[in-house]
N, C-alpha and C. Protein backbone atom coordinates (compact mmCIF):
# COMPACT_ATOMS: atom_id res chain seq x y z
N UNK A 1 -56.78 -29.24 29.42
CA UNK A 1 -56.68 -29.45 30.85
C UNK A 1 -57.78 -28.63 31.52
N UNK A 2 -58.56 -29.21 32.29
CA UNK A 2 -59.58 -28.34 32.80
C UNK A 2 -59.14 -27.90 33.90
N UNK A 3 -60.14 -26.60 34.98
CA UNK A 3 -59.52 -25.77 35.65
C UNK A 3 -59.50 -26.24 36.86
N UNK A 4 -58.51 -26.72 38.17
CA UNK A 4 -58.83 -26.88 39.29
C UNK A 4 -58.07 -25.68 40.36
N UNK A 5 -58.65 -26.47 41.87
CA UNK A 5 -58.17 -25.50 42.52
C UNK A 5 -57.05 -26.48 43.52
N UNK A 6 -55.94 -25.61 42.68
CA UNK A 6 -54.40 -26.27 43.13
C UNK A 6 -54.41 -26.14 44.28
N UNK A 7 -54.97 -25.58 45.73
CA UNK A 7 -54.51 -25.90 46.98
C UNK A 7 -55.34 -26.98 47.58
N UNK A 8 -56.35 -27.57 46.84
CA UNK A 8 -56.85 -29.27 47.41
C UNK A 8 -56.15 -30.14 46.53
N UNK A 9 -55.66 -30.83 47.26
CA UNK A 9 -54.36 -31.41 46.97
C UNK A 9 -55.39 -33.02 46.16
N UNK A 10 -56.36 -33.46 46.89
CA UNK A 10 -57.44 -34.41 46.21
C UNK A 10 -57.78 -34.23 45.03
N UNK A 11 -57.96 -32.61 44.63
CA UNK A 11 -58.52 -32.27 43.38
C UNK A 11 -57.54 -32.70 42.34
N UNK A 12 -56.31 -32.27 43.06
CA UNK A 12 -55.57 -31.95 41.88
C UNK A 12 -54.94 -33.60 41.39
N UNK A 13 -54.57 -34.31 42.58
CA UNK A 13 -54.45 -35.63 42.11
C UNK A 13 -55.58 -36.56 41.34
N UNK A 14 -57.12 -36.45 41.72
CA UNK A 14 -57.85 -36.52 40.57
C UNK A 14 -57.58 -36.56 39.46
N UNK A 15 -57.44 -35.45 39.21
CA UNK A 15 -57.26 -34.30 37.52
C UNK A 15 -55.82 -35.10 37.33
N UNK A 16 -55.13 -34.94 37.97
CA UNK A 16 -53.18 -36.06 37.50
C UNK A 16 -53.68 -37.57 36.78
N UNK A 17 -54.53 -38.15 37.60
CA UNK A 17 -54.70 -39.60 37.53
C UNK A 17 -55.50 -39.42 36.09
N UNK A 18 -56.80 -39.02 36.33
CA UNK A 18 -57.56 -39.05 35.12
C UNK A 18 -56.69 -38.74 33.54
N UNK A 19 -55.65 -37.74 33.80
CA UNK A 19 -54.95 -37.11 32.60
C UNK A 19 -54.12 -38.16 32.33
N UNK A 20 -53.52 -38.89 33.45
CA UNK A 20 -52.76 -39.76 33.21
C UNK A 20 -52.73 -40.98 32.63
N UNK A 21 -54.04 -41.57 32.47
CA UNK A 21 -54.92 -42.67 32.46
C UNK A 21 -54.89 -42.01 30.77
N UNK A 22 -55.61 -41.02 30.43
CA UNK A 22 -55.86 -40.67 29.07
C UNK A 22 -54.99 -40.78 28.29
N UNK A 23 -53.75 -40.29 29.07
CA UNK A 23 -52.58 -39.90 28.33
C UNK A 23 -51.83 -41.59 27.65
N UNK A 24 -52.12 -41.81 28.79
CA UNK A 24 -51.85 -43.67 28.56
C UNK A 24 -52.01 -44.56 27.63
N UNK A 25 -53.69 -43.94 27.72
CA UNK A 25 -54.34 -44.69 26.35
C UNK A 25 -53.79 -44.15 24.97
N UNK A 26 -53.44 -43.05 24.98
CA UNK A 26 -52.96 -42.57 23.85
C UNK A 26 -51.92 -42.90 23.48
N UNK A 27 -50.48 -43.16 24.36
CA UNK A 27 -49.33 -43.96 24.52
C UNK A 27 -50.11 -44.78 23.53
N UNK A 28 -50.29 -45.90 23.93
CA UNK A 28 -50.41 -47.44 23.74
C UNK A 28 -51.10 -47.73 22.80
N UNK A 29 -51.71 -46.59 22.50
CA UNK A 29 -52.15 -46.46 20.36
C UNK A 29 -50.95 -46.52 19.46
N UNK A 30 -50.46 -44.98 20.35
CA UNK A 30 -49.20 -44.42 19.21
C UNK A 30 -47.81 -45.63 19.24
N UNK A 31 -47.63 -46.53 20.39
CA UNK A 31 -46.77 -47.28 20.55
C UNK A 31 -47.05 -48.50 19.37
N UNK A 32 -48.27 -48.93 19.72
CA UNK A 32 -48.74 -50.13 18.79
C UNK A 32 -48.30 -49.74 17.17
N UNK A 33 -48.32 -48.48 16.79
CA UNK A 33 -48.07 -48.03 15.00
C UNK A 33 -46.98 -48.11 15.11
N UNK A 34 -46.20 -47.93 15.99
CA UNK A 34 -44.09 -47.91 15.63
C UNK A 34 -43.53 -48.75 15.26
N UNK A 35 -43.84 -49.89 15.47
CA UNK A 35 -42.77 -50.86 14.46
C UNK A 35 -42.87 -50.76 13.52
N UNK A 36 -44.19 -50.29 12.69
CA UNK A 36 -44.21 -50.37 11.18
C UNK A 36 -43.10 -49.36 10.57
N UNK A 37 -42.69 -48.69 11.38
CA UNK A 37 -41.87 -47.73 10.89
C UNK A 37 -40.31 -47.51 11.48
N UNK A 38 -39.99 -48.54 12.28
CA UNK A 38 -38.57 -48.72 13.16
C UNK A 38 -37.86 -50.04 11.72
N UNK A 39 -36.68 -49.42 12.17
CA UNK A 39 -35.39 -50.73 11.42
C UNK A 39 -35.03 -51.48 12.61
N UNK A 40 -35.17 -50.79 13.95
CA UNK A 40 -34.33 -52.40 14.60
C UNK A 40 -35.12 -52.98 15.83
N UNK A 41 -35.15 -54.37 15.33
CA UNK A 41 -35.75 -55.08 16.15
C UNK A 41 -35.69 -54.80 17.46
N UNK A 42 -34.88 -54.36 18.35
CA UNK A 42 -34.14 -54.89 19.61
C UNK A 42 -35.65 -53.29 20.32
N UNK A 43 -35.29 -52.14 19.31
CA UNK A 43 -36.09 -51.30 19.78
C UNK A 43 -37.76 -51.55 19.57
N UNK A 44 -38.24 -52.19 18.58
CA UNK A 44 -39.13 -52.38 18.28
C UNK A 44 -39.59 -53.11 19.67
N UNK A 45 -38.95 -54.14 20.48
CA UNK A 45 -39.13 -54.68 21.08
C UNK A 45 -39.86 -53.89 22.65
N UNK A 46 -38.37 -53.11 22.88
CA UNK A 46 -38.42 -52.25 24.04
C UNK A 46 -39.98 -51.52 24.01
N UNK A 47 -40.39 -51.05 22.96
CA UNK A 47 -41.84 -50.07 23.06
C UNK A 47 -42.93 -50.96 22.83
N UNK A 48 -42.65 -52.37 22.65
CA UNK A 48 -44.23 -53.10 22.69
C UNK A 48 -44.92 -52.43 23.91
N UNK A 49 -46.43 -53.10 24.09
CA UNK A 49 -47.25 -52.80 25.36
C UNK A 49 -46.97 -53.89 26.58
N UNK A 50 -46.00 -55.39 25.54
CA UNK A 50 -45.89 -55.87 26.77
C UNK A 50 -44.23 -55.55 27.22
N UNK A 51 -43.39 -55.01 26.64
CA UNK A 51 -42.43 -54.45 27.16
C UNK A 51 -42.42 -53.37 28.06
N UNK A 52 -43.45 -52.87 28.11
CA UNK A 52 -43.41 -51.18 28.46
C UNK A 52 -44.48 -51.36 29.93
N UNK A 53 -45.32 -52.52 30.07
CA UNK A 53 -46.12 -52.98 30.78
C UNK A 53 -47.27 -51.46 31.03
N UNK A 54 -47.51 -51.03 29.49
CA UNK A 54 -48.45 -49.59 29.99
C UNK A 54 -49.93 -50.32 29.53
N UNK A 55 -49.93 -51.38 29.67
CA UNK A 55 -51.48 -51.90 30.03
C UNK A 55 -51.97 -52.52 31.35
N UNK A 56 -50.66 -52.68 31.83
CA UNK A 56 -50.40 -52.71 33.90
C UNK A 56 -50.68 -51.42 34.11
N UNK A 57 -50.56 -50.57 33.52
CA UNK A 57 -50.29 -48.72 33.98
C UNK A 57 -51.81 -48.50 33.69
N UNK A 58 -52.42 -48.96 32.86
CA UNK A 58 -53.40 -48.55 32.46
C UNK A 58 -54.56 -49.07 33.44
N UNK A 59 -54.19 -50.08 33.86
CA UNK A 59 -55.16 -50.92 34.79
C UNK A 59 -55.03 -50.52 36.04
N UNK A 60 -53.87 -50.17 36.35
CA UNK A 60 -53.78 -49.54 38.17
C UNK A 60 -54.57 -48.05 38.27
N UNK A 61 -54.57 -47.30 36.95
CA UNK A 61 -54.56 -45.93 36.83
C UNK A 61 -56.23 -45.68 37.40
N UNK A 62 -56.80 -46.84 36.13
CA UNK A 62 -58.30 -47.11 36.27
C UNK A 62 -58.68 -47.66 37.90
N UNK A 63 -57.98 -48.26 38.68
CA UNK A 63 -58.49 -48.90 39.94
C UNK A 63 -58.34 -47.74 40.90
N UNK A 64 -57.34 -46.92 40.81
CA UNK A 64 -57.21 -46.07 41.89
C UNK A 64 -58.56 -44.88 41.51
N UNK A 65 -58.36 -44.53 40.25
CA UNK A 65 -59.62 -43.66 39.66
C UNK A 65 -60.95 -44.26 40.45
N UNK A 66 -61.21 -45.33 40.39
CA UNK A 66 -62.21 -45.73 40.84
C UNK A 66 -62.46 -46.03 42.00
N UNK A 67 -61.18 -46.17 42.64
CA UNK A 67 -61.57 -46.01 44.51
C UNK A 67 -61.47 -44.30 44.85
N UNK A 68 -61.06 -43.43 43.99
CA UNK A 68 -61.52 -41.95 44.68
C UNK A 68 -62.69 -41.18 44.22
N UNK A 69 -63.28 -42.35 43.19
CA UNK A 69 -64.54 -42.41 42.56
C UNK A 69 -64.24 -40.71 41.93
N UNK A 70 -63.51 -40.89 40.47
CA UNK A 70 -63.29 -39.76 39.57
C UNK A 70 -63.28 -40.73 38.65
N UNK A 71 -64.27 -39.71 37.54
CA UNK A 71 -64.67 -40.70 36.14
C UNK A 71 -63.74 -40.47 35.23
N UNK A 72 -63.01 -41.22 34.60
CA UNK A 72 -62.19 -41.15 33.33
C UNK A 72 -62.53 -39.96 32.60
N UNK A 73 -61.65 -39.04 32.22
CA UNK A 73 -61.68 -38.22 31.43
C UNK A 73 -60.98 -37.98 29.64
N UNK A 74 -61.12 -37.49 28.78
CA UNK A 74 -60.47 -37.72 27.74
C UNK A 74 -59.11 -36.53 27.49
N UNK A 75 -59.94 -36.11 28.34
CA UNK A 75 -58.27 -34.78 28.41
C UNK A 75 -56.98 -35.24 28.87
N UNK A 76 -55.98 -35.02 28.04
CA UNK A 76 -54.42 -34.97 28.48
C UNK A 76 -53.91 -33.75 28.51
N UNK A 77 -52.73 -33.86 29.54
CA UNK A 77 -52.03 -32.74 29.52
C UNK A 77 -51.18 -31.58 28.32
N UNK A 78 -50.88 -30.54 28.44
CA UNK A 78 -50.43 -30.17 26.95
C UNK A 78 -49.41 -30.60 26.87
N UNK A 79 -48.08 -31.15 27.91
CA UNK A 79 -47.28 -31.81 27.82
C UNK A 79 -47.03 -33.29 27.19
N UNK A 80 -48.20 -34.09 27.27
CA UNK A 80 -48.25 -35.33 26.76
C UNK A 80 -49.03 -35.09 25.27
N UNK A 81 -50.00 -34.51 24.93
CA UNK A 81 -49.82 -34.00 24.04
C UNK A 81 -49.00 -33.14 22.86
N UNK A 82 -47.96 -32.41 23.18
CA UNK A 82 -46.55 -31.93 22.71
C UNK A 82 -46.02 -33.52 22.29
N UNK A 83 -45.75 -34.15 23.51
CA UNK A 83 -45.05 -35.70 23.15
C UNK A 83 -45.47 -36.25 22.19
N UNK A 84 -46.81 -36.59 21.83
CA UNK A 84 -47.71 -37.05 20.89
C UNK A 84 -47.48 -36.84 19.47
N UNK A 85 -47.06 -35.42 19.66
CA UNK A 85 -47.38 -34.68 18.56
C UNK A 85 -46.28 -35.17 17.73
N UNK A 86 -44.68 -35.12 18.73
CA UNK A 86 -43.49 -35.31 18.41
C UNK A 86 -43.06 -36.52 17.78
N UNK A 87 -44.03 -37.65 18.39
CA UNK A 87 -43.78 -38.67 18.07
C UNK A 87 -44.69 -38.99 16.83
N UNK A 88 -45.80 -38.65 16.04
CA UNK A 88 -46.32 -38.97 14.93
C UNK A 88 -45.38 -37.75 14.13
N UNK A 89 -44.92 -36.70 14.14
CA UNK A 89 -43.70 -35.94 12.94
C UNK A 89 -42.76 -37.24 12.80
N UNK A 90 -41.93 -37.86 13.93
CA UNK A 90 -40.99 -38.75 13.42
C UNK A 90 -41.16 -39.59 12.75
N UNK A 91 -42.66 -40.27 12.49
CA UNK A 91 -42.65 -41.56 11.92
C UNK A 91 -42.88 -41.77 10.36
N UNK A 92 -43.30 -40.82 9.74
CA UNK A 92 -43.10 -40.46 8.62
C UNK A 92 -43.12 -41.92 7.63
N UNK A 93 -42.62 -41.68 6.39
CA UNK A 93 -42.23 -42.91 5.52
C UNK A 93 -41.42 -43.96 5.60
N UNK A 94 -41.01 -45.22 5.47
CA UNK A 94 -39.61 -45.68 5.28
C UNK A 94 -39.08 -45.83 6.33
N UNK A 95 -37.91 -46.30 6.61
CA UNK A 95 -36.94 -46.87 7.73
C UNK A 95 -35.82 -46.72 7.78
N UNK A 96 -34.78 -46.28 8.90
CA UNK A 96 -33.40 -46.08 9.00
C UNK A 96 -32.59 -45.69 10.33
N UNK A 97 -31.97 -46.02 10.20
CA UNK A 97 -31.37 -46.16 11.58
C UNK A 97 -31.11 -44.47 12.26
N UNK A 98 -31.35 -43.28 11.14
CA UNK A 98 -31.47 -41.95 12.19
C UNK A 98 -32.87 -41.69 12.25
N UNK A 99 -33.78 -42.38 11.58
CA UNK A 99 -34.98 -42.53 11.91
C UNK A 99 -35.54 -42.79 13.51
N UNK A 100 -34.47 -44.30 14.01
CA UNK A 100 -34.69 -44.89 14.85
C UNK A 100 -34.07 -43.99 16.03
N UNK A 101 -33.35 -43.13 15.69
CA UNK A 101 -32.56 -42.23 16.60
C UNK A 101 -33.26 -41.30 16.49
N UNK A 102 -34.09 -40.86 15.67
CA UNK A 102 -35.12 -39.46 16.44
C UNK A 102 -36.03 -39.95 17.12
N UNK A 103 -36.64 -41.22 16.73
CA UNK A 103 -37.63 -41.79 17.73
C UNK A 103 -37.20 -42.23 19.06
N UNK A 104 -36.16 -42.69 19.33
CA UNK A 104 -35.49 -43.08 20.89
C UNK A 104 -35.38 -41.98 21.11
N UNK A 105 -35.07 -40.57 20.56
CA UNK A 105 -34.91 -39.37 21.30
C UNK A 105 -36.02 -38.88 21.79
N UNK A 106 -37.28 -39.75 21.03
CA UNK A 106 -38.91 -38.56 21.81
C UNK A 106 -39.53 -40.03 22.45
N UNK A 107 -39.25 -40.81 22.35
CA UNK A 107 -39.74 -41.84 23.37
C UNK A 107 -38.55 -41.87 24.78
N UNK A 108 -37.68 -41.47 24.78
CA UNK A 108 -36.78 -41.20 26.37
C UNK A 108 -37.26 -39.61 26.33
N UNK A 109 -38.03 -38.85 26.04
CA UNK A 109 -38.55 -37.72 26.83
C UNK A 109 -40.02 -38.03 27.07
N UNK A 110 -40.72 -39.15 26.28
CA UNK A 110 -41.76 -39.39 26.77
C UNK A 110 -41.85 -40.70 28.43
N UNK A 111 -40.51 -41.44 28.12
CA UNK A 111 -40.41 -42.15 29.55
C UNK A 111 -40.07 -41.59 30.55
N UNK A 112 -39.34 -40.57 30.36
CA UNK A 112 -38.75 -39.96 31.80
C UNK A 112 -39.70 -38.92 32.07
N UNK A 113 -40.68 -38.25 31.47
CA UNK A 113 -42.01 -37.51 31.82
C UNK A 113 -42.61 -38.34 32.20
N UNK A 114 -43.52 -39.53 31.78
CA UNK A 114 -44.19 -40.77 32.63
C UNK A 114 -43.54 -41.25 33.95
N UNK A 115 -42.16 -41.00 34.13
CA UNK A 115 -41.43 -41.35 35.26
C UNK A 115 -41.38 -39.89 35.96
N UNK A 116 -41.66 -39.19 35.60
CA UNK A 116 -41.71 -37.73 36.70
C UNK A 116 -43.13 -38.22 36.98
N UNK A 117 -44.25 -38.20 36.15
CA UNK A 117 -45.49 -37.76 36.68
C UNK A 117 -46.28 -38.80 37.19
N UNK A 118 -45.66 -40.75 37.39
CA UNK A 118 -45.45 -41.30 38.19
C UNK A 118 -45.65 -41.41 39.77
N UNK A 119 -43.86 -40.84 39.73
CA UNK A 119 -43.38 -40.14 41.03
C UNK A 119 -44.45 -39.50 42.02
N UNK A 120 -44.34 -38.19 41.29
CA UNK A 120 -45.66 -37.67 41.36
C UNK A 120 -46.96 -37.96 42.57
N UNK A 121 -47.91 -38.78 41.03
CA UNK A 121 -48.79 -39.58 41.91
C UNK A 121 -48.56 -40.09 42.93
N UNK A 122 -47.05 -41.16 43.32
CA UNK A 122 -47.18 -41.88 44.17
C UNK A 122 -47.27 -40.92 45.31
N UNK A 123 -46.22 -39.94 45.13
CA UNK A 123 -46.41 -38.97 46.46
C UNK A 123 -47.47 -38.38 46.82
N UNK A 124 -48.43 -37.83 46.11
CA UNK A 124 -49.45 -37.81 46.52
C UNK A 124 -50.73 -38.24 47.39
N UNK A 125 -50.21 -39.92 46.55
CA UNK A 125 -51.28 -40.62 47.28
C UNK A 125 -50.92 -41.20 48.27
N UNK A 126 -49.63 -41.20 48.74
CA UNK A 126 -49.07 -41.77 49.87
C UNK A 126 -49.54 -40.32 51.07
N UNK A 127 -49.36 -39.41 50.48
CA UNK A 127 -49.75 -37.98 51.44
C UNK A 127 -51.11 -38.04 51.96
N UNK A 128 -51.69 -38.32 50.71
CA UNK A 128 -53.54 -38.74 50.94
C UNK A 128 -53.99 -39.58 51.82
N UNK A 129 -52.61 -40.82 52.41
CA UNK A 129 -53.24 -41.49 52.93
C UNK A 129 -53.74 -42.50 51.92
N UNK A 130 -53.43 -43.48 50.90
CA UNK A 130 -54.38 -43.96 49.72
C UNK A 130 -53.07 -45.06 49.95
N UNK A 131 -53.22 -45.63 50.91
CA UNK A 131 -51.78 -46.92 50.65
C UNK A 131 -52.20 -48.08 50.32
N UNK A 132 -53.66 -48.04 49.28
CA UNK A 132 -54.05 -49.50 48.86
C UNK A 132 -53.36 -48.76 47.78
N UNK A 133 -52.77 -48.15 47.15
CA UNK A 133 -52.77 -47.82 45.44
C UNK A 133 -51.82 -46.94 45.20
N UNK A 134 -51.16 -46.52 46.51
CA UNK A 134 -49.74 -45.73 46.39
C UNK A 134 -48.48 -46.63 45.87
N UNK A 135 -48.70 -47.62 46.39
CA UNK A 135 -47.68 -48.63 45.87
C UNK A 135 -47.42 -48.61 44.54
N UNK A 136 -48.85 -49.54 43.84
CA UNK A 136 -49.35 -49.35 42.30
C UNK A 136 -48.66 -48.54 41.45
N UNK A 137 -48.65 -47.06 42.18
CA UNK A 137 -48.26 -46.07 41.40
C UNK A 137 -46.93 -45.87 41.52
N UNK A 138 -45.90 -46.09 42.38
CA UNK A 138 -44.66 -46.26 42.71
C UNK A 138 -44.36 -47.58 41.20
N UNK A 139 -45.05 -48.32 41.52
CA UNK A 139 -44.34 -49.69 40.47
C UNK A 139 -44.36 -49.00 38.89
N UNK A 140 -45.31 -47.78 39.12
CA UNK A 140 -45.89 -47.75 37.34
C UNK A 140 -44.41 -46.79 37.24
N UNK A 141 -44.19 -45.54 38.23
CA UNK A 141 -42.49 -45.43 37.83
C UNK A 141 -41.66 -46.09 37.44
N UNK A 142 -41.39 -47.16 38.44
CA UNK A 142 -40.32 -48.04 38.24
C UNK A 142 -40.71 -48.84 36.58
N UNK A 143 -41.68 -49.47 36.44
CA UNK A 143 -41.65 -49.66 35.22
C UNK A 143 -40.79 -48.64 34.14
N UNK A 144 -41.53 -47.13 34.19
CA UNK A 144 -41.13 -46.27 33.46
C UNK A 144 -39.58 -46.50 33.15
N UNK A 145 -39.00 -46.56 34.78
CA UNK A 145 -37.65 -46.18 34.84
C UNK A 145 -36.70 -47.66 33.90
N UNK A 146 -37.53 -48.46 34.17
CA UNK A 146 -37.09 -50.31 33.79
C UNK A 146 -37.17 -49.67 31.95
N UNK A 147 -37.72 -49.23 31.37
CA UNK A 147 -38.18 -48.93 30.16
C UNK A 147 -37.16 -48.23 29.20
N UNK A 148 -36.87 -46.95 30.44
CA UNK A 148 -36.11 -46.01 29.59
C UNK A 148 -34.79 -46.42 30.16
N UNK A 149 -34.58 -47.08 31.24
CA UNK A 149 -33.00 -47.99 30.89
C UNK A 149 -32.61 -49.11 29.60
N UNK A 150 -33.59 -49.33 29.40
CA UNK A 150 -33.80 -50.32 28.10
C UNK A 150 -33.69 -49.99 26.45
N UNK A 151 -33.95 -48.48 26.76
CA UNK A 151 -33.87 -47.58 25.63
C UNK A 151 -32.19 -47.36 25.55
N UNK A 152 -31.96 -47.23 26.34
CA UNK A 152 -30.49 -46.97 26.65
C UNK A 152 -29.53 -47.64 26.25
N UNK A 153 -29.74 -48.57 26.82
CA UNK A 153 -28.95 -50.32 26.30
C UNK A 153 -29.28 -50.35 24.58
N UNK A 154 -30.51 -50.12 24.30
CA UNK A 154 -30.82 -50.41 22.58
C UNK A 154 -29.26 -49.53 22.16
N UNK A 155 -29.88 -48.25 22.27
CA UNK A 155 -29.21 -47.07 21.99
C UNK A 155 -27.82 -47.27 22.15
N UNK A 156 -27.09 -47.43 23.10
CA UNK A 156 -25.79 -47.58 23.41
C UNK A 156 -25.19 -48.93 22.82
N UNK A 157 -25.64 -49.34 22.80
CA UNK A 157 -25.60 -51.37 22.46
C UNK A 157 -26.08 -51.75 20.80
N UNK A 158 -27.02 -51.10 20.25
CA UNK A 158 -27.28 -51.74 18.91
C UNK A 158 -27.00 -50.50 17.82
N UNK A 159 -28.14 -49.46 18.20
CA UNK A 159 -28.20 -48.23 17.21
C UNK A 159 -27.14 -47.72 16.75
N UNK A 160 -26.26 -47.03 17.74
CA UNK A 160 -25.02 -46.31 17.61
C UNK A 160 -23.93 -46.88 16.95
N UNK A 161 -23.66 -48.22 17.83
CA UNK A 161 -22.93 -49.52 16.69
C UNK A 161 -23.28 -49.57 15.47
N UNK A 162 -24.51 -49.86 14.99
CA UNK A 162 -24.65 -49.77 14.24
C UNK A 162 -24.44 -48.54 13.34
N UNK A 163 -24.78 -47.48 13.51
CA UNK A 163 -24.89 -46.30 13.23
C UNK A 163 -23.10 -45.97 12.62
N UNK A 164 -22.24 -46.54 13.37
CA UNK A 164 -20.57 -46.55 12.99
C UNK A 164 -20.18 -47.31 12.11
N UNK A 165 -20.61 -48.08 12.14
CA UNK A 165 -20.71 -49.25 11.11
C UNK A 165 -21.08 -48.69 9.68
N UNK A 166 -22.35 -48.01 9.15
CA UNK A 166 -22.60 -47.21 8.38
C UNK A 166 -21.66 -46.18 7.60
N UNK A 167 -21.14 -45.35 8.78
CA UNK A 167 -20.16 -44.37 8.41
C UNK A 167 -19.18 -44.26 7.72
C-alpha cells in the first residue's frame, strides 16, 4: 500500500479505487481456479465471474479510475491480500464437502470486505460530488451483498444438508 495523505479525501479515494480494481483482478484469477477443487455444484456456481458479476466491478472500477484520471496500480491492500492468501491454503488437493466449508468460510469474509469497501467508495464519491460513478459503485456493493446472500442459501440449503447426511 503506498503512502497517502489521509486528510485529502481525493487522494485517498484514488488509492481505494486503484487497490480495489487490483484487488479485483486478483479475485477473478483466484475465483476462475475454484471449481477445480469444490464438490458442489450449486457453489461452484455462486463464485463464477458471471455469478459474482466482478467483471461488471472490474469495468466500473476502471471508468471511474479514469474519469479522476488515476492510473491503475498493481498494489492491493494487506487485507485483500491476507484474503488471497487464505483462499489458495484452502484449496489444496482433492474434494469434500468440509473442504467446501472452509472455502465458503473465506469467500463470505472475502464478500462482505468487498461489500464494506464498496460502501465505502460509494460514499466517497457521492461526497466528492462524482454522481456519474457513485451509483456504479453503490451497484458493485449490492452485487457483493446479492453474492454473499447466495453463499448463504448454498450453505444453509445444500452443504450443511448435505454435510448431515454424511454423519
Amino acid at each position: 500500500m503506498q503512502t497517502i495523505d489521509i486528510n485529502n479525501l481525493t487522494e485517498v479515494f484514488k488509492t481505494c479505487l486503484s487497490e480495489q480494481l487490483a484487488a479485483e483482478k486478483k479475485y477473478i484469477k483466484a475465483l476462475e481456479k475454484l471449481p477445480k477443487v469444490l464438490l458442489t455444484d450449486e457453489l461452484k456456481s455462486a463464485i463464477s465471474p458471471q455469478a459474482t458479476d466482478i467483471e461488471s466491478h472490474i469495468s466500473r472500477l476502471s471508468r471511474a479510475l479514469e474519469a479522476v484520471k488515476q492510473k491503475p496500480q498493481a498494489a492491493i491492500s494487506s487485507i485483500d491480500e491476507e484474503l488471497l492468501n487464505m483462499l489458495k491454503a484452502a484449496t489444496g488437493k482433492g474434494t469434500s464437502l468440509m473442504k467446501d466449508i472452509q472455502m465458503m468460510q473465506t469467500l463470505k469474509l472475502i464478500f462482505t470486505v468487498k461489500v464494506s469497501r464498496y460502501e465505502s467508495l460509494y460514499q466517497m464519491a457521492a461526497a466528492l460530488g462524482h454522481e456519474e460513478y457513485a451509483p456504479l459503485l453503490e451497484q458493485c456493493s449490492k452485487d457483493n451483498q446479492n453474492t454473499f446472500a447466495y453463499l448463504n442459501q448454498v450453505a444453509q440449503n445444500v452443504i450443511y444438508p448435505e454435510l448431515q447426511k454424511t454423519a
